[in-house]
Protein backbone atom coordinates (compact mmCIF):
# COMPACT_ATOMS: atom_id res chain seq x y z
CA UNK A 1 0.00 0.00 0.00
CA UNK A 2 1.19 3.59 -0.94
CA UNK A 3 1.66 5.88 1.65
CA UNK A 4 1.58 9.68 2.09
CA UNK A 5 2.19 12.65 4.51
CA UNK A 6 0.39 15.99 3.93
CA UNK A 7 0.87 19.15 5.58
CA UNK A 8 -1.40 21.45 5.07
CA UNK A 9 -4.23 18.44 4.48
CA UNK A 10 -6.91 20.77 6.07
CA UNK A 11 -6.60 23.16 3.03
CA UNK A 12 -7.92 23.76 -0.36
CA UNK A 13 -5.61 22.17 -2.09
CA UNK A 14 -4.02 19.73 -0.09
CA UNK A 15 -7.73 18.24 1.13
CA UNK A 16 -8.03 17.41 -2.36
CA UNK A 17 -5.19 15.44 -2.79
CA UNK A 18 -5.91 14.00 0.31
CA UNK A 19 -8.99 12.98 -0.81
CA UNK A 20 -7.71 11.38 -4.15
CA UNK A 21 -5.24 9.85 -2.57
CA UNK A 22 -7.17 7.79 -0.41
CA UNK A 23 -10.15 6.71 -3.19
CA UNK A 24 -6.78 5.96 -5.12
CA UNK A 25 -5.96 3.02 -2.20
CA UNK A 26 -3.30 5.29 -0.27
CA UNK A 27 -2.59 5.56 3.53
CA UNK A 28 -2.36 9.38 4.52
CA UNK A 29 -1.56 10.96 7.44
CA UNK A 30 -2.88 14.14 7.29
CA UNK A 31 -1.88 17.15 9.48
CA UNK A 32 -3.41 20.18 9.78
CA UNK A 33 -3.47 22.94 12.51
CA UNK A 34 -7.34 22.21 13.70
CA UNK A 35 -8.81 20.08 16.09
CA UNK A 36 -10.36 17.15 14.13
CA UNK A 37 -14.32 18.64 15.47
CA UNK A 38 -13.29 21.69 13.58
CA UNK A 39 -12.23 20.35 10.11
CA UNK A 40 -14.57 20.60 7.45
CA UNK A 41 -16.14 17.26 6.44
CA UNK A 42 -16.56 17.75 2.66
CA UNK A 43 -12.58 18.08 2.89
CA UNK A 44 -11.54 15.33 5.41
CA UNK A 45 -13.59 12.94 6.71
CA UNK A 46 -13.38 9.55 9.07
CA UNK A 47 -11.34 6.93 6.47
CA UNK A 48 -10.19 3.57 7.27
CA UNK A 49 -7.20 4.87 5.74
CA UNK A 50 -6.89 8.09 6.90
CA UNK A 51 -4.89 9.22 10.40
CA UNK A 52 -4.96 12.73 11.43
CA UNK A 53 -2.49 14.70 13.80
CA UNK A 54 -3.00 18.31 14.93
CA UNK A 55 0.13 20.04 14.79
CA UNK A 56 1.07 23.32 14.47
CA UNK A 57 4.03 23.45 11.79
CA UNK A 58 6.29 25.03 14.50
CA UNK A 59 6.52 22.33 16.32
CA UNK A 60 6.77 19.90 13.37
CA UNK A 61 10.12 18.69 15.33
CA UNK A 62 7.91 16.74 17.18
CA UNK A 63 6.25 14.19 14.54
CA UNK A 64 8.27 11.71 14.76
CA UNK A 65 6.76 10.83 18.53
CA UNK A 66 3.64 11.68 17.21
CA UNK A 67 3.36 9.23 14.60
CA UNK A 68 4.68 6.26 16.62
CA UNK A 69 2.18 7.68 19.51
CA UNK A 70 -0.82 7.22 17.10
CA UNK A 71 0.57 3.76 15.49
CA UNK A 72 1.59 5.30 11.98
CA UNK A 73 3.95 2.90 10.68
CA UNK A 74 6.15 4.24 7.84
CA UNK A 75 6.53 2.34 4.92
CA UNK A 76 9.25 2.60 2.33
CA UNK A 77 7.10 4.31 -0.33
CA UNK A 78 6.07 7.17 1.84
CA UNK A 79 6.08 10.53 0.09
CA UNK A 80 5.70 13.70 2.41
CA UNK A 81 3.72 16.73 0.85
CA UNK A 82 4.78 19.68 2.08
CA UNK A 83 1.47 22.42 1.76
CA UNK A 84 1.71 23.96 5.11
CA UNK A 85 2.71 27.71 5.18
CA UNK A 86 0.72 29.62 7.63
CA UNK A 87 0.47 33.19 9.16
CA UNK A 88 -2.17 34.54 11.81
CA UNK A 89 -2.36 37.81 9.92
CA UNK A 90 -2.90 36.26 6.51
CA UNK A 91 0.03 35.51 3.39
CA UNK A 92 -0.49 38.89 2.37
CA UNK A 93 -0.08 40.95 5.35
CA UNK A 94 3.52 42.11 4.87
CA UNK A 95 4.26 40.24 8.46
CA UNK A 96 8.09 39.36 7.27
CA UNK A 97 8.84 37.49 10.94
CA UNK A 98 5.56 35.45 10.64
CA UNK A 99 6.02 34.65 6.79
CA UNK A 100 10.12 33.75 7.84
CA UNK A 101 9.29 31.92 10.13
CA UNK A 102 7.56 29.24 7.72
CA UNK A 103 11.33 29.09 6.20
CA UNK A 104 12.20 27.31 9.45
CA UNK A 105 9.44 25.22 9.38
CA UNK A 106 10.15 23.93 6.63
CA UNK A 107 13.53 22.87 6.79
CA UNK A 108 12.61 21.33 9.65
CA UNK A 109 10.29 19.28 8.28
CA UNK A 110 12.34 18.30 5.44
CA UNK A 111 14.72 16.95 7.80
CA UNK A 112 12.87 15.05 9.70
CA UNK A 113 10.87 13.35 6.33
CA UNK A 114 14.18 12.15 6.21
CA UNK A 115 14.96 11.05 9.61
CA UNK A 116 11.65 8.94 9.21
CA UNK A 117 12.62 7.83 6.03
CA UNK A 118 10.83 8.94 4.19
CA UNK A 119 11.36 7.75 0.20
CA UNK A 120 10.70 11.67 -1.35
CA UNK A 121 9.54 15.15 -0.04
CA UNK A 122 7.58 17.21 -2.20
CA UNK A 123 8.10 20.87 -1.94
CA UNK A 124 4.73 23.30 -2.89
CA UNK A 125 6.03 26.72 -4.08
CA UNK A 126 4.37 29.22 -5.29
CA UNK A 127 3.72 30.88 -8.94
CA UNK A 128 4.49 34.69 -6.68
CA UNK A 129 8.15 33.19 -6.48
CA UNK A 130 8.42 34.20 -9.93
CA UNK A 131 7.05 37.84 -9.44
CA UNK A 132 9.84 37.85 -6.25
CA UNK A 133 12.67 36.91 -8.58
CA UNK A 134 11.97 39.89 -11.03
CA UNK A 135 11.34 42.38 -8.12
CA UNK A 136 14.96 41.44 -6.88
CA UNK A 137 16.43 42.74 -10.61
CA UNK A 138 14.54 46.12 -10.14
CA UNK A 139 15.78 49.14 -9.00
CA UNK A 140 13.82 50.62 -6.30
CA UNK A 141 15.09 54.12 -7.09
CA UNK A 142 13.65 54.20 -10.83
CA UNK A 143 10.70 51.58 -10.47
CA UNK A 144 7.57 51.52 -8.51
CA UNK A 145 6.23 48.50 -8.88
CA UNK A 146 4.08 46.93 -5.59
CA UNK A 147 2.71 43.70 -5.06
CA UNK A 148 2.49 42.79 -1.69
CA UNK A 149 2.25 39.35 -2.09
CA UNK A 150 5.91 39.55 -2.82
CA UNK A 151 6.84 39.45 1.06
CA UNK A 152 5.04 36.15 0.98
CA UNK A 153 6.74 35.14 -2.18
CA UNK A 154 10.38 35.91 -1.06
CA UNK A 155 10.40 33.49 1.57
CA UNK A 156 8.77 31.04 -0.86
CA UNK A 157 11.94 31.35 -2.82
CA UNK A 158 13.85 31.27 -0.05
CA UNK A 159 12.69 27.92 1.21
CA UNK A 160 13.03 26.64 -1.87
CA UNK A 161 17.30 27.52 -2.67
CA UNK A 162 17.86 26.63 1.38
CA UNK A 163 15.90 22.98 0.61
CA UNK A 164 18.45 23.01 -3.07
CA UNK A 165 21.29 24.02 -0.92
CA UNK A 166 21.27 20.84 1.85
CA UNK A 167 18.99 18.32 -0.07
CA UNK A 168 22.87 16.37 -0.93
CA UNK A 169 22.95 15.86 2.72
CA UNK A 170 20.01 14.13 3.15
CA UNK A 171 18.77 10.00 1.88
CA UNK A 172 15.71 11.42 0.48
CA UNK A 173 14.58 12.80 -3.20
CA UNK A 174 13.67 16.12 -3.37
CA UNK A 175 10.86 17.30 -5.68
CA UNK A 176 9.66 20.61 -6.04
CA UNK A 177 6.51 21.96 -7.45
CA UNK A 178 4.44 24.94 -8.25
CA UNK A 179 1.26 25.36 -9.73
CA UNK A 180 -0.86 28.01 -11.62
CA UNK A 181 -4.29 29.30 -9.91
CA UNK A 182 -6.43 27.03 -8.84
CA UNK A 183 -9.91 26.98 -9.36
CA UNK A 184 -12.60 24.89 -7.86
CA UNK A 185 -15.19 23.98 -5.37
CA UNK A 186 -15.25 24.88 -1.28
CA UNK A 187 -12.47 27.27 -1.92
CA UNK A 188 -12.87 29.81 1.16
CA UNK A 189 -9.65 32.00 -0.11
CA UNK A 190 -9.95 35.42 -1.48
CA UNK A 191 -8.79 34.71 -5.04
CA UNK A 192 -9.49 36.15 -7.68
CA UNK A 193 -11.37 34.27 -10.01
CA UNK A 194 -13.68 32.59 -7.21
CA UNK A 195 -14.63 36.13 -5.93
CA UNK A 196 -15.41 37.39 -9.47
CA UNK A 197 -17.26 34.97 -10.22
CA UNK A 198 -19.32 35.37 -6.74
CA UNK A 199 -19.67 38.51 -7.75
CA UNK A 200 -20.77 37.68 -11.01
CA UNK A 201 -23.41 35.44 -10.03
CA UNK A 202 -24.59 38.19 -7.18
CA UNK A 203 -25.30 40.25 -10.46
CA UNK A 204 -22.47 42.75 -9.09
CA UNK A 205 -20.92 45.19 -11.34
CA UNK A 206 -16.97 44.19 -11.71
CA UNK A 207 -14.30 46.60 -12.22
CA UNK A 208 -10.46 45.65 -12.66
CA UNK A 209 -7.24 45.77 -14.28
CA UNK A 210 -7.26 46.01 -18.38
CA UNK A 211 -6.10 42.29 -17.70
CA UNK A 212 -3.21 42.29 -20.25
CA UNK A 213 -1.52 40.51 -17.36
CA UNK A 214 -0.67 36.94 -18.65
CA UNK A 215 -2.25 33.79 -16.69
CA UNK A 216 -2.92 30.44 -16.41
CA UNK A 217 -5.53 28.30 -14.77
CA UNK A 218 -5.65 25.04 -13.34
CA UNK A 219 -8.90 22.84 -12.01
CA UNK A 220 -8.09 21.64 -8.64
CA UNK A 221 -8.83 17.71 -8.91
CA UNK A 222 -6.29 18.55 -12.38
CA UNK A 223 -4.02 20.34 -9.63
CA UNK A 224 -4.09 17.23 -6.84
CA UNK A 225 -3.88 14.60 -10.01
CA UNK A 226 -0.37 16.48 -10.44
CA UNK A 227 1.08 16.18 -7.14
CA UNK A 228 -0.22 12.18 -7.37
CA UNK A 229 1.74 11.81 -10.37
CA UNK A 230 4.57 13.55 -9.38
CA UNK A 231 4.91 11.58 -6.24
CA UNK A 232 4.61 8.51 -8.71
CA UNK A 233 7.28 9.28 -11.78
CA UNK A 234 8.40 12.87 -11.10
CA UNK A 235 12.63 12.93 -11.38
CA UNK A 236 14.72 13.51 -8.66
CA UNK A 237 15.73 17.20 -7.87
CA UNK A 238 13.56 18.42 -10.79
CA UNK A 239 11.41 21.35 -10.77
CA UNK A 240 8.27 21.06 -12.21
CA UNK A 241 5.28 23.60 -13.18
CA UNK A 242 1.30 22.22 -13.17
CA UNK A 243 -0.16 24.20 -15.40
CA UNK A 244 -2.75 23.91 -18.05
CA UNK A 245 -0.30 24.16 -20.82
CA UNK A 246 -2.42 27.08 -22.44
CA UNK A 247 -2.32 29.96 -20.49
CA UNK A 248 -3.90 33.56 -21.20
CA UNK A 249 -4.15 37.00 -20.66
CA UNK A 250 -6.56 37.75 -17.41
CA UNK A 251 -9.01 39.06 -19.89
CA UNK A 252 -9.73 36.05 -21.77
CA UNK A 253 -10.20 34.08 -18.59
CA UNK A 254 -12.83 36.74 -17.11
CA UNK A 255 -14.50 36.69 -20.44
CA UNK A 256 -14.74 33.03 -20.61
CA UNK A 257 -16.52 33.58 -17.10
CA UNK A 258 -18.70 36.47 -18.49
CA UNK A 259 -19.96 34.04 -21.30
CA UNK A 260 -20.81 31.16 -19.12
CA UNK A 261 -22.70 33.25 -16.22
CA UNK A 262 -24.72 34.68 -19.28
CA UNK A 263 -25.78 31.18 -20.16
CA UNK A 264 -26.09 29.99 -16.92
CA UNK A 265 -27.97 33.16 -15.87
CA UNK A 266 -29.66 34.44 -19.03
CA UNK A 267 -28.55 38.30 -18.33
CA UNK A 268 -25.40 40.48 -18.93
CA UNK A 269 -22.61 39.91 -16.73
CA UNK A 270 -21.19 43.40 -15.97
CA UNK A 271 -17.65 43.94 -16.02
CA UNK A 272 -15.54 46.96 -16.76
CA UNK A 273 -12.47 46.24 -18.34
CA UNK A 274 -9.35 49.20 -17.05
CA UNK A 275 -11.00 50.63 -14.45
CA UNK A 276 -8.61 49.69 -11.42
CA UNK A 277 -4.88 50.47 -12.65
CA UNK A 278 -2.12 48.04 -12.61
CA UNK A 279 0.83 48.53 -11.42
CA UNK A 280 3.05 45.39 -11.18
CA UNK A 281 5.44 43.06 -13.47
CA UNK A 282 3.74 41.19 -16.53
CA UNK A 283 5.14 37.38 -16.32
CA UNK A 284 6.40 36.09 -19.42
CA UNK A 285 3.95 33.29 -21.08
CA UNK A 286 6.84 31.26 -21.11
CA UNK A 287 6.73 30.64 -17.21
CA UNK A 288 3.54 29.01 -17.47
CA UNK A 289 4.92 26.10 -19.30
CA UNK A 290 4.30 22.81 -18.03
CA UNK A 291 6.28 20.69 -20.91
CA UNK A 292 8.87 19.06 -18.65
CA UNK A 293 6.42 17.94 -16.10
CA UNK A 294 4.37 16.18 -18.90
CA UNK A 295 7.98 14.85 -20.27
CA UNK A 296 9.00 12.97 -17.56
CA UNK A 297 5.50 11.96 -15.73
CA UNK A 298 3.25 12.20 -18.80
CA UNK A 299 0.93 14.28 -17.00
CA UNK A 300 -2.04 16.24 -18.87
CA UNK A 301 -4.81 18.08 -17.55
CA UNK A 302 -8.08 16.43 -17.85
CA UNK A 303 -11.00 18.85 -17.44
CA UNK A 304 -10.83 22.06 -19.00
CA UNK A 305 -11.42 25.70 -17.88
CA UNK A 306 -14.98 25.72 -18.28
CA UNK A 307 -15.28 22.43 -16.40
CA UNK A 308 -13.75 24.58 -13.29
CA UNK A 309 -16.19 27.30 -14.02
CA UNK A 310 -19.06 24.49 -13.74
CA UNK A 311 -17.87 23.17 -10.71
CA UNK A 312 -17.56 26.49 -8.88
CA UNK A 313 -20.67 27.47 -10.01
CA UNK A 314 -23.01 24.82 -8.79
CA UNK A 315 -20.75 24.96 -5.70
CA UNK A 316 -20.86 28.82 -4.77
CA UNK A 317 -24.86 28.96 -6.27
CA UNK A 318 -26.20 25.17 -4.88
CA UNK A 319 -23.65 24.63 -1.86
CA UNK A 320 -23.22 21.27 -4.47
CA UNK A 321 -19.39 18.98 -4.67
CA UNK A 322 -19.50 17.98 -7.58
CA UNK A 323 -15.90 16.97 -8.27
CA UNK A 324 -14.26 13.69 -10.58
CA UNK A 325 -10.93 10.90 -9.30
């Protein structure tokens, strides 16, 4: 039987691959900062398979006691997902201690996913690492360029070279990957797409960016299908993007959204295009390229944009799951 660790199981993404995971046969142990009462039960749920630990990621040190404490018996399959990265005042806050502090965490836990032997440790970064690495070429005395995400992003990054930098030392494969947006069902974040698209449905006037910004899209079962696959063929030390191989300006995705709320809803959706400014870096389309993660694993997304728009749809109108293994 395969085996898995998740950090980070309680959340959006992560619950899904949970959840795949275990309809796929898998033994998780899930971790998560709640008490089990609090978790959501369209994310997690009581499984034969399934053991859950609440710890808080600073004191990840401690697993190894708590997984012989609650019987967990590693096997030498096991592949530890690493999703967690947490602040009290939110990613976006511009706390730099709090979002450091996730740095150490995550060391940490890298070490000891190889102290329990672990078999590979998948890293989650983040697609603001790559708005973080242009921001460190600019100079702050000609541009002005803000994105505030980028004090969440930098530490991203930083995880990331300090996990490159020791992974030699350490009998376990490193893996690290980073995904697009993610769009989908029971999403309680404050992205963008899912709030438009609330909006939308609310029959709210929309105003942002001209949304010449380039982007890409991803449909969260797609998304956890990924990290399953990764965790299955992905190489050694690679770096790998899960994208949907087709990405877009913001525009064309919010229009896509416009013309499926007008069929869905049989009136105008109302969106002004250039009305908030923008004021940030425009990603090269090449980023978005997921051609070496489909070279070595064979991985393709499945459902398409407008599948993602369905799902989230029934979800945020008819409170209904409807999601696909």
């Amino acid at each position: 039987m395969m085996q898995a660790i998740i950090t980070g199981a309680t959340g959006f993404i992560g619950s899904r691959l949970a959840r795949l995971l275990l309809n796929s046969g898998y033994e998780v142990l899930a971790l998560g900062r709640k008490k089990w009462s609090e978790v959501d039960s369209k994310r997690l749920c009581e499984n034969l398979k399934l053991t859950y630990i609440q710890l808080d990621m600073k004191d990840v040190s401690k697993l190894a006691i708590l997984i012989k404490k609650h019987g967990f018996k590693i096997k030498k399959n096991c592949v530890f997902f690493h999703f967690a990265w947490g602040d009290s005042s939110g990613l976006s806050s511009l706390n730099v201690a709090g979002q450091y502090e996730n740095v150490l965490y995550t060391i940490e836990s890298f070490k000891v996913a190889a102290a329990i032997k672990c078999a590979r440790y998948i890293y989650v970064g983040s697609m603001e690492e790559w708005f973080a690495s242009e921001y460190l070429t600019l100079d702050y005395k000609i541009h002005n360029f803000f994105n505030r995400h980028v004090i969440y992003a930098l530490p991203k990054k930083c995880a990331r070279d300090f996990l490159k930098a020791i992974a030699i030392n350490y009998d376990i494969d490193l893996i690290i990957a980073t995904n697009s947006h993610i769009l989908g069902p029971n999403d309680t974040r404050d992205s963008f797409l899912k709030v438009t698209m609330e909006k939308l449905i609310n029959n709210e006037y929309v105003e942002m960016t001209s949304g010449v910004q380039n982007f890409d899209c991803v449909n969260v079962s797609d998304c956890a299908l990924a990290y399953k696959i990764i965790a299955q063929k992905g190489k050694k030390n690679a770096e790998y993007h899960i994208g949907s191989s087709t990405p877009k300006t913001l525009k064309e995705y919010v229009e896509s959204m416009m013309k499926f709320i007008e069929s869905k809803e049989k009136r105008n959706a109302r969106v002004a295009f250039g009305k908030v400014s923008y004021n940030d870096i425009i990603l090269d389309l090449e980023l978005f390229k997921s051609s070496l993660l489909q070279s070595d694993t064979g991985f393709k997304c499945e459902e398409s944009f407008e599948d993602g728009l369905n799902e989230l749809y029934l979800w945020l109108k008819f409170a209904i799951l409807n999601e696909s293994d």
